[in-house]
PDB file of N, CA and C in Angstrom:
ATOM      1  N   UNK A   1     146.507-132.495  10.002  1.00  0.00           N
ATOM      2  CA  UNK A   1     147.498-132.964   9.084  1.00  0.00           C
ATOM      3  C   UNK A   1     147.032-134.292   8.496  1.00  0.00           C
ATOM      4  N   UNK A   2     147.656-134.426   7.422  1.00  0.00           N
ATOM      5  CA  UNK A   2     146.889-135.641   6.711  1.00  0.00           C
ATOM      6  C   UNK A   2     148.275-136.131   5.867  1.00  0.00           C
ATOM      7  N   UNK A   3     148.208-137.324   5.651  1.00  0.00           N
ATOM      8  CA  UNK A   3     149.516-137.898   4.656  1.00  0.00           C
ATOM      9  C   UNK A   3     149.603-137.312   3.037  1.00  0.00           C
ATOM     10  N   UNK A   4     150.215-137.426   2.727  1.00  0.00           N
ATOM     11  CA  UNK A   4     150.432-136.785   1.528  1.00  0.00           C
ATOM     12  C   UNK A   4     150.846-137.811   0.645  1.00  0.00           C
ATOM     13  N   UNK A   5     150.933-137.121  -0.168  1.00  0.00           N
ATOM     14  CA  UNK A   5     150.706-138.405  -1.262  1.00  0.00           C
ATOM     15  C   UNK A   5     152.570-138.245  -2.317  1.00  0.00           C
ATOM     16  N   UNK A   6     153.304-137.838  -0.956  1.00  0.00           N
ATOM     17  CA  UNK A   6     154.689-137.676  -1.449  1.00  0.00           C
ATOM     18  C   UNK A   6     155.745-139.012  -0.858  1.00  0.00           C
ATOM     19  N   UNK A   7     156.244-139.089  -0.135  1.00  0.00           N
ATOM     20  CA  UNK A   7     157.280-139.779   0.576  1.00  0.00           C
ATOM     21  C   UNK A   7     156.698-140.195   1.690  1.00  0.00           C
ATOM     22  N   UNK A   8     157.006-141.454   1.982  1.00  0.00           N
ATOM     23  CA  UNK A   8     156.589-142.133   2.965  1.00  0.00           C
ATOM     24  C   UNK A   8     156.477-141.269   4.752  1.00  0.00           C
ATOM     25  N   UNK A   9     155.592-141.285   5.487  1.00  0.00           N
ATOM     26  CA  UNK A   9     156.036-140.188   6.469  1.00  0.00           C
ATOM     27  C   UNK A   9     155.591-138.936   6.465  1.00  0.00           C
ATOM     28  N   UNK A  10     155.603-138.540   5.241  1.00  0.00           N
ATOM     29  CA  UNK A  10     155.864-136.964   5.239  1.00  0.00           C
ATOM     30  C   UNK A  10     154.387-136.710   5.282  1.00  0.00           C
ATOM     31  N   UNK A  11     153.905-135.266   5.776  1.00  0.00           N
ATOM     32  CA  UNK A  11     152.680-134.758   6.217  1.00  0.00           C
ATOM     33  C   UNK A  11     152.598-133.908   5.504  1.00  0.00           C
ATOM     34  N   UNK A  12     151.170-133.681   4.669  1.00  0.00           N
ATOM     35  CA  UNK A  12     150.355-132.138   4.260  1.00  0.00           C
ATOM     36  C   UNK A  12     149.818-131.790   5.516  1.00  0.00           C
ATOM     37  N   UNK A  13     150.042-130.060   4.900  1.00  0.00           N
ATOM     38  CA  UNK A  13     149.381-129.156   6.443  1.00  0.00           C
ATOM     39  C   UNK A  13     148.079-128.928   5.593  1.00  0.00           C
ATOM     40  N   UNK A  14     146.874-128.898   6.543  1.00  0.00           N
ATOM     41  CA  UNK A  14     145.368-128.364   6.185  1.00  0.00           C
ATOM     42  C   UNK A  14     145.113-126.899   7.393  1.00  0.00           C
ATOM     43  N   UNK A  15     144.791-126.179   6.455  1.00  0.00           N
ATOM     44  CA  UNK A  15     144.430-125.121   7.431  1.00  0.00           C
ATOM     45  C   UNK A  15     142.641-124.817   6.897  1.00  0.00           C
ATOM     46  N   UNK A  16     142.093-124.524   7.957  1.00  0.00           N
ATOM     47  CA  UNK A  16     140.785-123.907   7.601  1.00  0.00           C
ATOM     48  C   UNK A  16     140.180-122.595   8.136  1.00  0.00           C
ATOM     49  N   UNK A  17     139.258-122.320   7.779  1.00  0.00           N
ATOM     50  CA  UNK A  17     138.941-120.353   8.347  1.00  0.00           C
ATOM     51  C   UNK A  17     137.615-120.628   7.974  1.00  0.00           C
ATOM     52  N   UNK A  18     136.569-120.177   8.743  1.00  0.00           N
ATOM     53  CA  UNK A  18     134.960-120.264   8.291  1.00  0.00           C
ATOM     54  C   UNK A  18     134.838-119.120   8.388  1.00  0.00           C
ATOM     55  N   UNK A  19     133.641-118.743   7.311  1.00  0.00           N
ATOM     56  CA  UNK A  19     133.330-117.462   7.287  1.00  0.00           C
ATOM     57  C   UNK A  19     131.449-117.295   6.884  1.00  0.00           C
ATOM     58  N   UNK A  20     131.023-116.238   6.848  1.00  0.00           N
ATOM     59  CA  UNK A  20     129.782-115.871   7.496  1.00  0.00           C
ATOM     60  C   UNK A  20     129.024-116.616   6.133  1.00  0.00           C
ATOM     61  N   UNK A  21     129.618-115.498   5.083  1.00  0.00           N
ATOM     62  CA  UNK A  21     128.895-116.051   3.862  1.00  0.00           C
ATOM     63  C   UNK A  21     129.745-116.136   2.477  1.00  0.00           C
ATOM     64  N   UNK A  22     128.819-117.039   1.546  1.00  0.00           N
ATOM     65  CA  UNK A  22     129.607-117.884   0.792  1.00  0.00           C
ATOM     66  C   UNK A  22     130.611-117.012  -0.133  1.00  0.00           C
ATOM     67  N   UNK A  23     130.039-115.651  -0.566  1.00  0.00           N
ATOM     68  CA  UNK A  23     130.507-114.774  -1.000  1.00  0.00           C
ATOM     69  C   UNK A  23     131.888-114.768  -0.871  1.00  0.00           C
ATOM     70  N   UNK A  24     132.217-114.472   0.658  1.00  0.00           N
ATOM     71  CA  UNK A  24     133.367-114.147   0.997  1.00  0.00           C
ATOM     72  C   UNK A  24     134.462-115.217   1.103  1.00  0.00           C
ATOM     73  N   UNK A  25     133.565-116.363   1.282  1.00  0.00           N
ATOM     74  CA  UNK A  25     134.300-117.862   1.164  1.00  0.00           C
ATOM     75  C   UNK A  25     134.983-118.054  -0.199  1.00  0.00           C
ATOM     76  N   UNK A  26     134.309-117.541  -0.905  1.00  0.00           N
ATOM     77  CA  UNK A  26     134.749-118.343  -2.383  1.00  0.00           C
ATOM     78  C   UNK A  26     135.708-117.134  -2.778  1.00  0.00           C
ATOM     79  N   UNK A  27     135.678-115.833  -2.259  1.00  0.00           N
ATOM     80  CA  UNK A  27     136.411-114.929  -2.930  1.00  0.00           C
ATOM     81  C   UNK A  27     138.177-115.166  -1.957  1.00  0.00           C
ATOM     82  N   UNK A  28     137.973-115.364  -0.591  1.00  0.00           N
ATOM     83  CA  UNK A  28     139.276-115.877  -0.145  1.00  0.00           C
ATOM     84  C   UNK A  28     139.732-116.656  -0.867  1.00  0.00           C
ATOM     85  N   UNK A  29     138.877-117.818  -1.714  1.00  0.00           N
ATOM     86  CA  UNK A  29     139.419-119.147  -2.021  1.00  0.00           C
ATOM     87  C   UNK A  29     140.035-118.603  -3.369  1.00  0.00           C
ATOM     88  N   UNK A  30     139.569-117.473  -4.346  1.00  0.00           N
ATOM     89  CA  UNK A  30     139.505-117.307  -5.262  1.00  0.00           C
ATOM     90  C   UNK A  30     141.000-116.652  -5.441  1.00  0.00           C
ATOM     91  N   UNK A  31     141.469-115.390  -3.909  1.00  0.00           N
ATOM     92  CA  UNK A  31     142.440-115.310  -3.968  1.00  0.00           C
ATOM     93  C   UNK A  31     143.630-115.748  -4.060  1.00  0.00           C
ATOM     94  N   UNK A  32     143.413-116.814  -3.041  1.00  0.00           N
ATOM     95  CA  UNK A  32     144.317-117.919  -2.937  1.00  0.00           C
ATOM     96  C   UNK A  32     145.061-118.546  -3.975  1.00  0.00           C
ATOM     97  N   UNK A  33     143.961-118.389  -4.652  1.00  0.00           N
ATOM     98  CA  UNK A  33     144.108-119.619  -6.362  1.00  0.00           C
ATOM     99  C   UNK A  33     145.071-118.783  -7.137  1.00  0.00           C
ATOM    100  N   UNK A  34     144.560-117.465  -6.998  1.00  0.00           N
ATOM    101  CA  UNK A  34     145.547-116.268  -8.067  1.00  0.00           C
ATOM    102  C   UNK A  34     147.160-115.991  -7.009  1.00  0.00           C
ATOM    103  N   UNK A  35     147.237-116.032  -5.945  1.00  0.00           N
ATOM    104  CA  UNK A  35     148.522-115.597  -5.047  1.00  0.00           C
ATOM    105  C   UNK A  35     149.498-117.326  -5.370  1.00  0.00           C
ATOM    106  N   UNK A  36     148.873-118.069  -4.977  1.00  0.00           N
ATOM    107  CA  UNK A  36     149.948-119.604  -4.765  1.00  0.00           C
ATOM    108  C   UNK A  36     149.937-120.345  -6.321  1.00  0.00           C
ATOM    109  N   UNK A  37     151.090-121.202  -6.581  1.00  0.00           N
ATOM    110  CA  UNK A  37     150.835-121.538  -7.458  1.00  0.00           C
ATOM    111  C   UNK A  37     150.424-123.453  -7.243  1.00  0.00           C
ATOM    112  N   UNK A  38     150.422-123.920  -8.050  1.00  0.00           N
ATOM    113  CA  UNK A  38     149.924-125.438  -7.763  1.00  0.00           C
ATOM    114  C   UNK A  38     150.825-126.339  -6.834  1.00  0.00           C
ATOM    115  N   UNK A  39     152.238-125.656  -6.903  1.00  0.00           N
ATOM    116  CA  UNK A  39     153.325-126.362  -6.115  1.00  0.00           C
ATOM    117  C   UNK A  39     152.928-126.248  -4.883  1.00  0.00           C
ATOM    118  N   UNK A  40     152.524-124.930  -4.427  1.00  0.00           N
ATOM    119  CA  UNK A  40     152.195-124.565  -3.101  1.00  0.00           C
ATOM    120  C   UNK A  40     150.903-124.866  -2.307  1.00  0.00           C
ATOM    121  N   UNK A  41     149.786-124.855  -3.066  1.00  0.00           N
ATOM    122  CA  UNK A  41     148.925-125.819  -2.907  1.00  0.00           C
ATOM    123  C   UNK A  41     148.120-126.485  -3.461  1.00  0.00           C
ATOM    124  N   UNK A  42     148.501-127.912  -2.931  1.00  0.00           N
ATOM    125  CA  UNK A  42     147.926-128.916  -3.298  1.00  0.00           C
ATOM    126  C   UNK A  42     146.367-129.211  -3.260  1.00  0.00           C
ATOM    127  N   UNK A  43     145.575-128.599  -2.582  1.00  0.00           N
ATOM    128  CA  UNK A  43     144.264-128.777  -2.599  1.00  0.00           C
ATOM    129  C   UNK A  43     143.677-127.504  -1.901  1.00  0.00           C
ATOM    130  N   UNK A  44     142.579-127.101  -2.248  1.00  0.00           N
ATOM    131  CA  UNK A  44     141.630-125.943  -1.735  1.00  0.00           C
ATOM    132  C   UNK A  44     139.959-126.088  -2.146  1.00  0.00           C
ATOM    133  N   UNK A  45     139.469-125.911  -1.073  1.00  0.00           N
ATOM    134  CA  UNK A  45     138.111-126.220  -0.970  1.00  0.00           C
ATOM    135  C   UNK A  45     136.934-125.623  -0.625  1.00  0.00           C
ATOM    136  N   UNK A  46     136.046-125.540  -0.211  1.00  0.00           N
ATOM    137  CA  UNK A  46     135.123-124.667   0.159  1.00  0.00           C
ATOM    138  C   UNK A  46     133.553-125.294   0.788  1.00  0.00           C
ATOM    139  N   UNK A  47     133.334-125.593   2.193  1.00  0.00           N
ATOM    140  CA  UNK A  47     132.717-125.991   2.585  1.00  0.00           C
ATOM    141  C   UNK A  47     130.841-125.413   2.887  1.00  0.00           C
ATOM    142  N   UNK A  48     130.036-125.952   2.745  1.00  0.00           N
ATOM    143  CA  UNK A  48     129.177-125.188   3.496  1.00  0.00           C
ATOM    144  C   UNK A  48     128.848-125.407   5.042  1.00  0.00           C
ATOM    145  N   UNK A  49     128.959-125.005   6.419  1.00  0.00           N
ATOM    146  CA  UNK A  49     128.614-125.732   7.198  1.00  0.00           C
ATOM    147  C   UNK A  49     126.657-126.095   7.374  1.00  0.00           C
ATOM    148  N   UNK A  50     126.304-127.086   7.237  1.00  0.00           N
ATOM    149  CA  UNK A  50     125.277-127.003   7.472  1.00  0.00           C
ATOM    150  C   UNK A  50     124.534-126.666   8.526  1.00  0.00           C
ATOM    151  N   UNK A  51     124.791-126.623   9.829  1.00  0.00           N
ATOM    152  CA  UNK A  51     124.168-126.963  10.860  1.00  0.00           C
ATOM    153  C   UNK A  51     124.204-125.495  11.507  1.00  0.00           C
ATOM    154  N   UNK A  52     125.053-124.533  10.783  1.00  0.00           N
ATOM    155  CA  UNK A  52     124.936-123.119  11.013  1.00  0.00           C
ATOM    156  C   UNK A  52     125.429-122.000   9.887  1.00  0.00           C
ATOM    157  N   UNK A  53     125.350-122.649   8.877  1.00  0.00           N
ATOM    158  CA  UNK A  53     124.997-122.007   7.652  1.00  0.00           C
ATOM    159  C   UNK A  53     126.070-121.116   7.466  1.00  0.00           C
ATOM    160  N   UNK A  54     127.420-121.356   8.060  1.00  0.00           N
ATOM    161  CA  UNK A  54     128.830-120.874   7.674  1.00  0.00           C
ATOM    162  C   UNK A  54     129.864-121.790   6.330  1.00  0.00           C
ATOM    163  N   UNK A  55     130.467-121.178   6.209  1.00  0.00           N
ATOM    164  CA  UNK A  55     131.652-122.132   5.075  1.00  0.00           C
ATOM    165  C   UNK A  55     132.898-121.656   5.319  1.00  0.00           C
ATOM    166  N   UNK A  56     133.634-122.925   5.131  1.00  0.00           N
ATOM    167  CA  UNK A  56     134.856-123.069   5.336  1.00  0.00           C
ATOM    168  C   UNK A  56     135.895-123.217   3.896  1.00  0.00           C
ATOM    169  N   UNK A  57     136.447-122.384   4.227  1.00  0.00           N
ATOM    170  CA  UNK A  57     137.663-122.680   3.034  1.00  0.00           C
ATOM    171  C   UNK A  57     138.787-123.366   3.646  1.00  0.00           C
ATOM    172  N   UNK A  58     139.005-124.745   3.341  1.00  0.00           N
ATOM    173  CA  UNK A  58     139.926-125.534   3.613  1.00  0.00           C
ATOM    174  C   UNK A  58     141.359-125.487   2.293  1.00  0.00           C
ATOM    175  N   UNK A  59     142.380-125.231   2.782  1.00  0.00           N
ATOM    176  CA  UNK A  59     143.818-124.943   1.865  1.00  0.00           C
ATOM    177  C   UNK A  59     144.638-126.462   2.612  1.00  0.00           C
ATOM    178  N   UNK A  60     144.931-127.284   1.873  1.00  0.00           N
ATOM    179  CA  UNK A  60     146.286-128.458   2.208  1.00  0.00           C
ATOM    180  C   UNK A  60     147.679-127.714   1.264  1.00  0.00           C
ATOM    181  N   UNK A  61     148.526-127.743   2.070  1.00  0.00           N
ATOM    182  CA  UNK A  61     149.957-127.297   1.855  1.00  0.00           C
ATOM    183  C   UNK A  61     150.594-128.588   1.471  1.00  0.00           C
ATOM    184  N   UNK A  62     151.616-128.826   0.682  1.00  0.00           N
ATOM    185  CA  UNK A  62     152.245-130.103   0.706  1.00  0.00           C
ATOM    186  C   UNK A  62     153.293-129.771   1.578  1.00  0.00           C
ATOM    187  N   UNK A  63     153.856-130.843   1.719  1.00  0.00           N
ATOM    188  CA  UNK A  63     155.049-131.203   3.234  1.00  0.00           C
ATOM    189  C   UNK A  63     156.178-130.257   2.225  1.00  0.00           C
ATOM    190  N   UNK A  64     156.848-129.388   3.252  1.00  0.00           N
ATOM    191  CA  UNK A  64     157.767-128.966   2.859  1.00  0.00           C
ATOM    192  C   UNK A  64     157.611-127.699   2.598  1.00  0.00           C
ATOM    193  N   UNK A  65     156.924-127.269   2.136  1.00  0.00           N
ATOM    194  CA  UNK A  65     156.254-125.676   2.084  1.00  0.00           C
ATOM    195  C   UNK A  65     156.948-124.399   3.166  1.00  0.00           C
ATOM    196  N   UNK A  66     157.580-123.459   2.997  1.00  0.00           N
ATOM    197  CA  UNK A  66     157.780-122.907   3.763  1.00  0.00           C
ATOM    198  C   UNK A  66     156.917-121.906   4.758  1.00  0.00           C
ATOM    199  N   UNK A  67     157.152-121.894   6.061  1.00  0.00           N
ATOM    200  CA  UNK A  67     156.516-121.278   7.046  1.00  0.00           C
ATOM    201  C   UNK A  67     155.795-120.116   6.705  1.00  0.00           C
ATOM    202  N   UNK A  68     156.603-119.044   5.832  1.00  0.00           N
ATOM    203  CA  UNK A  68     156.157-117.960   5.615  1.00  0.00           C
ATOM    204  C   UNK A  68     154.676-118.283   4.734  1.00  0.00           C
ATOM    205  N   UNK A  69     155.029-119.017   3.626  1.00  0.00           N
ATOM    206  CA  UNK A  69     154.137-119.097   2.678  1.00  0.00           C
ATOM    207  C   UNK A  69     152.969-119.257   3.443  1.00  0.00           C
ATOM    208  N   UNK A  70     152.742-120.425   3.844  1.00  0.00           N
ATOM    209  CA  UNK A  70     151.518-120.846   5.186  1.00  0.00           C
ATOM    210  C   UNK A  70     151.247-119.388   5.773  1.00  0.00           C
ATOM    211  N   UNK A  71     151.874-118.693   6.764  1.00  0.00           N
ATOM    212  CA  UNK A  71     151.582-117.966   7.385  1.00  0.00           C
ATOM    213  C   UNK A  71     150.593-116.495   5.938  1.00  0.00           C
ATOM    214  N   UNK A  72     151.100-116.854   4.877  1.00  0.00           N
ATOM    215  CA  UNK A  72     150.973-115.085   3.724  1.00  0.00           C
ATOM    216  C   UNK A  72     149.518-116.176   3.750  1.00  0.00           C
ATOM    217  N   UNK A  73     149.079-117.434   3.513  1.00  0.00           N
ATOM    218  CA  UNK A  73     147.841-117.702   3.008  1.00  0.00           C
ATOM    219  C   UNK A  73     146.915-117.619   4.166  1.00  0.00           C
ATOM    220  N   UNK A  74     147.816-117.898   5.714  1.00  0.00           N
ATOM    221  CA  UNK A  74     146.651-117.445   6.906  1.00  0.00           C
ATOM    222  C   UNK A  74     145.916-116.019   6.767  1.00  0.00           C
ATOM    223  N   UNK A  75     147.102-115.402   6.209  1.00  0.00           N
ATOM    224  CA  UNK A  75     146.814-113.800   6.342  1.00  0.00           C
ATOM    225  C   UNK A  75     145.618-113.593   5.612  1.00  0.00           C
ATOM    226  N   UNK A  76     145.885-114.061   4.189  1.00  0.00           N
ATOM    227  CA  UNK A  76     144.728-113.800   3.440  1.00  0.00           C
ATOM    228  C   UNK A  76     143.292-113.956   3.999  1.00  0.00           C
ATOM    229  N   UNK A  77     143.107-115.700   4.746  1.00  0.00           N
ATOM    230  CA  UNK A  77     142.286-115.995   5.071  1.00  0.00           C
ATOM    231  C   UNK A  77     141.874-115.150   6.130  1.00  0.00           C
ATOM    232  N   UNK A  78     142.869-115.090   7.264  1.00  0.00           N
ATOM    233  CA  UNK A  78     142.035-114.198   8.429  1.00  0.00           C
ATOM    234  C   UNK A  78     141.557-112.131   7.943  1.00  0.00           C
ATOM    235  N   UNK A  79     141.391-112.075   6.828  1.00  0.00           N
ATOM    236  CA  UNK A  79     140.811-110.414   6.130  1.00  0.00           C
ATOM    237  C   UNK A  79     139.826-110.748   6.812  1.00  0.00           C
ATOM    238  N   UNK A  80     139.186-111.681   6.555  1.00  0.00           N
ATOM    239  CA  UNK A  80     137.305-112.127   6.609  1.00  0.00           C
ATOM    240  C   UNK A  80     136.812-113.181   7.395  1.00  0.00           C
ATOM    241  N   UNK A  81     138.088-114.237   7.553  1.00  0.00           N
ATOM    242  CA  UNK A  81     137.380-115.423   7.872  1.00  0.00           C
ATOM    243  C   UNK A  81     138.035-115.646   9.347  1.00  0.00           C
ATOM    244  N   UNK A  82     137.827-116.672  10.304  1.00  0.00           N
ATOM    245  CA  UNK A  82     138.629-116.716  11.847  1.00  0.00           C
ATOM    246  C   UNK A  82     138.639-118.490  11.478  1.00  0.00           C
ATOM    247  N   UNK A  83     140.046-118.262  12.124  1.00  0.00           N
ATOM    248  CA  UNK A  83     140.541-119.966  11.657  1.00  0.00           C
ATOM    249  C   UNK A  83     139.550-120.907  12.364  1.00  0.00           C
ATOM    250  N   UNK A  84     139.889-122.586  12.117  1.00  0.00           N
ATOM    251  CA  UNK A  84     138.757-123.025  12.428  1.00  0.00           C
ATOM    252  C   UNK A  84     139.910-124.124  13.582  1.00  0.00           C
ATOM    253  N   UNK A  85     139.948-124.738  14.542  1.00  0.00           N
ATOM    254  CA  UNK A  85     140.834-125.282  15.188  1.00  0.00           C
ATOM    255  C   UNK A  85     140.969-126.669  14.120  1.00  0.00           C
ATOM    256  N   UNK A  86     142.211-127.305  14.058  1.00  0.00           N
ATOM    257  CA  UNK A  86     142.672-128.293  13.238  1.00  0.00           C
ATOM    258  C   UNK A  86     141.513-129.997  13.396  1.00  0.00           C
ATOM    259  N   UNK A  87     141.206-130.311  14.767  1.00  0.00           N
ATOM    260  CA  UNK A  87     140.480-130.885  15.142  1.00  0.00           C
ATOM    261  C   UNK A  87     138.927-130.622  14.917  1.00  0.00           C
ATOM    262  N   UNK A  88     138.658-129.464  14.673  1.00  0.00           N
ATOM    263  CA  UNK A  88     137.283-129.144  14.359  1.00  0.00           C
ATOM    264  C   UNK A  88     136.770-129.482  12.760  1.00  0.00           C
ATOM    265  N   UNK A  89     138.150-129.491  12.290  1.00  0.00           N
ATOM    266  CA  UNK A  89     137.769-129.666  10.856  1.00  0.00           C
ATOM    267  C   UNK A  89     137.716-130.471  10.363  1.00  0.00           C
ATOM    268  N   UNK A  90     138.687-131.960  11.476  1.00  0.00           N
ATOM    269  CA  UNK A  90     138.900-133.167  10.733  1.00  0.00           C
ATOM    270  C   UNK A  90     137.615-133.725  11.338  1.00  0.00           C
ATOM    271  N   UNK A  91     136.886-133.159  12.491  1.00  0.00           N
ATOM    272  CA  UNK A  91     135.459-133.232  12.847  1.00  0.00           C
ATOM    273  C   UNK A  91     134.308-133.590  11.683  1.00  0.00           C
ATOM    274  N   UNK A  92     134.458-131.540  11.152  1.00  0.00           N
ATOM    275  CA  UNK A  92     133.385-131.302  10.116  1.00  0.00           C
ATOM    276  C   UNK A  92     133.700-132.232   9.110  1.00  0.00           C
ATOM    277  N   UNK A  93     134.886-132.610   8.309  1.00  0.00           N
ATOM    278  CA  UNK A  93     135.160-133.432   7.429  1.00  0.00           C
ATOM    279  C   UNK A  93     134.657-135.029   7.732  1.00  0.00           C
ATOM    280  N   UNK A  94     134.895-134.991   8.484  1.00  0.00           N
ATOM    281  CA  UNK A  94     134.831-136.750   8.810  1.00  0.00           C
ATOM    282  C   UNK A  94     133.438-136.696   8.988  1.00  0.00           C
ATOM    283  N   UNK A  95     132.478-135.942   9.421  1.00  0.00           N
ATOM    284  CA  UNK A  95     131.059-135.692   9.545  1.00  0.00           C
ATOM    285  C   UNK A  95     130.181-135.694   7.760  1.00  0.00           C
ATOM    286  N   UNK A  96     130.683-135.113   7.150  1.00  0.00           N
ATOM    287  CA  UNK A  96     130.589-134.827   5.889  1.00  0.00           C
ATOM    288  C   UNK A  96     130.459-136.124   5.108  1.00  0.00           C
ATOM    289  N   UNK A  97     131.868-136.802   5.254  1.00  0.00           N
ATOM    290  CA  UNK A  97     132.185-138.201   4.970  1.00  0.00           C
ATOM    291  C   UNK A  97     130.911-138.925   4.994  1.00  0.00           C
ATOM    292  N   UNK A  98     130.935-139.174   6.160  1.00  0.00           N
ATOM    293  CA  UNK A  98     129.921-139.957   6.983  1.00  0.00           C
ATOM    294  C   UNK A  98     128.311-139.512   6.500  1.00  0.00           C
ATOM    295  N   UNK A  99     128.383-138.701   5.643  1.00  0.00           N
ATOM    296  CA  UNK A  99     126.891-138.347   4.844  1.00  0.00           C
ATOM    297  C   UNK A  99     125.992-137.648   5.669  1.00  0.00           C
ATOM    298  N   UNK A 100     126.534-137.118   7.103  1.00  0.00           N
ATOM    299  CA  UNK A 100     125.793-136.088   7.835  1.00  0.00           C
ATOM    300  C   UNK A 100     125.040-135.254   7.190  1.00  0.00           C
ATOM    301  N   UNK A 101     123.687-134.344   7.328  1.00  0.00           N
ATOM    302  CA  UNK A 101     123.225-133.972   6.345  1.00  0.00           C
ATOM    303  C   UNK A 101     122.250-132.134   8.085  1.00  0.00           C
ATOM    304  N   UNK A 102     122.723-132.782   8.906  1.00  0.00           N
ATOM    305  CA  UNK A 102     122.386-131.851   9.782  1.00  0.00           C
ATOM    306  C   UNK A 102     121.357-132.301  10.644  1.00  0.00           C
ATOM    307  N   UNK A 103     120.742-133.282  10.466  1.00  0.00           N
ATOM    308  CA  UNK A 103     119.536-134.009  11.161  1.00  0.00           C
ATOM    309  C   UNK A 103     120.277-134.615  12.203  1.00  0.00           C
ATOM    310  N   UNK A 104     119.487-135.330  13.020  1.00  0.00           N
ATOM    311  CA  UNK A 104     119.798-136.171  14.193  1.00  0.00           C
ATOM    312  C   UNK A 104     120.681-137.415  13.604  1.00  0.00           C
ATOM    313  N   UNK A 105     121.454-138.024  14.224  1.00  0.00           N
ATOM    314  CA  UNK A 105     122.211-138.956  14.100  1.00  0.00           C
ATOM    315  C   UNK A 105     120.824-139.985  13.736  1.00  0.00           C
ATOM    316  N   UNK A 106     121.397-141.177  13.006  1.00  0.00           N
ATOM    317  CA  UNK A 106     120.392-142.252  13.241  1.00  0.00           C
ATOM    318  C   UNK A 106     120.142-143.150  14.435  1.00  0.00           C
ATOM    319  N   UNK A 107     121.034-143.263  15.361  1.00  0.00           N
ATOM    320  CA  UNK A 107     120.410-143.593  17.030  1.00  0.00           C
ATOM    321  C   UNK A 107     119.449-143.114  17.491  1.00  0.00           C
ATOM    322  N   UNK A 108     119.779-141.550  17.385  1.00  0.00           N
ATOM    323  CA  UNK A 108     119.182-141.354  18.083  1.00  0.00           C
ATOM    324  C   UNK A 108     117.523-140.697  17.567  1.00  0.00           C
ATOM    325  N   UNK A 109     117.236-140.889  16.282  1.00  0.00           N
ATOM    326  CA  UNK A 109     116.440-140.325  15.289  1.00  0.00           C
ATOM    327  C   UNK A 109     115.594-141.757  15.875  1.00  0.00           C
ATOM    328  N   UNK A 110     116.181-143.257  15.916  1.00  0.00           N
ATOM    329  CA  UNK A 110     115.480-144.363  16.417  1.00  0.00           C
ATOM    330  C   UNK A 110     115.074-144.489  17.861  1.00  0.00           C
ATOM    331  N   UNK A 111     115.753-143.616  18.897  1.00  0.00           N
ATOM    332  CA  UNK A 111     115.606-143.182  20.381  1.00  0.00           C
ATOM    333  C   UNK A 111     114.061-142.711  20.041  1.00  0.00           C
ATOM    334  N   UNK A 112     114.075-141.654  19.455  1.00  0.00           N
ATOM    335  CA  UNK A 112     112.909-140.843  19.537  1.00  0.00           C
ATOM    336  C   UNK A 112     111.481-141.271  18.699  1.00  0.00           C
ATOM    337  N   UNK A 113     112.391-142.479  17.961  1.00  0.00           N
ATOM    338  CA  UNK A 113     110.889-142.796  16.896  1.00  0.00           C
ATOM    339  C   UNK A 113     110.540-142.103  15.774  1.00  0.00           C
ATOM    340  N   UNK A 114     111.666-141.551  15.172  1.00  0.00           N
ATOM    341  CA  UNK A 114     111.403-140.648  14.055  1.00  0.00           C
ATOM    342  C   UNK A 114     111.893-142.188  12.934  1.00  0.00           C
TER     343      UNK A 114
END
């Protein structure tokens, strides 16, 4: 969950689903785009993972959204893709951020003398 950019407090939901290949990534995402309209979600994305060559389609819900809706866009996602745990993503994201690129951290790239 992440703050939203509505009322003080209030939380966007992020859900994510990785899937094998990009194909199928972008065509979940693609569905998505044609089923919800902009009210419903606020952001949708499409990751590559680097470090095992999967992608993630990340969907943020704005606060308030009803249960069902969330649950009709899990559905979509789980045809093809298997969710990704909520913590794993603010992982991959915050990794991403951080300009990770799949190589060794820089500690430890200096541990080894690279």
């Amino acid at each position: 969950m992440v703050e939203s950019g509505g009322r003080p407090g209030e939380k966007d939901e992020n859900v994510g689903y990785e899937f094998e290949r990009e194909s199928e990534a972008r065509e979940a995402a693609a569905e998505l785009d044609r089923r919800f309209s902009r009210d419903e979600v606020s952001g949708l994305r499409v990751y590559r993972v680097r470090w095992n060559n999967d992608f993630i389609v990340e969907v943020e819900f704005p606060y308030g959204l009803s249960a069902d809706r969330v649950a009709d866009a899990r559905a979509v996602l789980g045809e093809a893709g298997s969710p990704v745990h909520p913590d794993d993503l603010k992982d991959y994201k915050r990794a991403m951020e951080s300009g990770a690129t799949g190589s060794l951290p820089g500690w430890l790239r200096k541990l080894f003398g690279e």
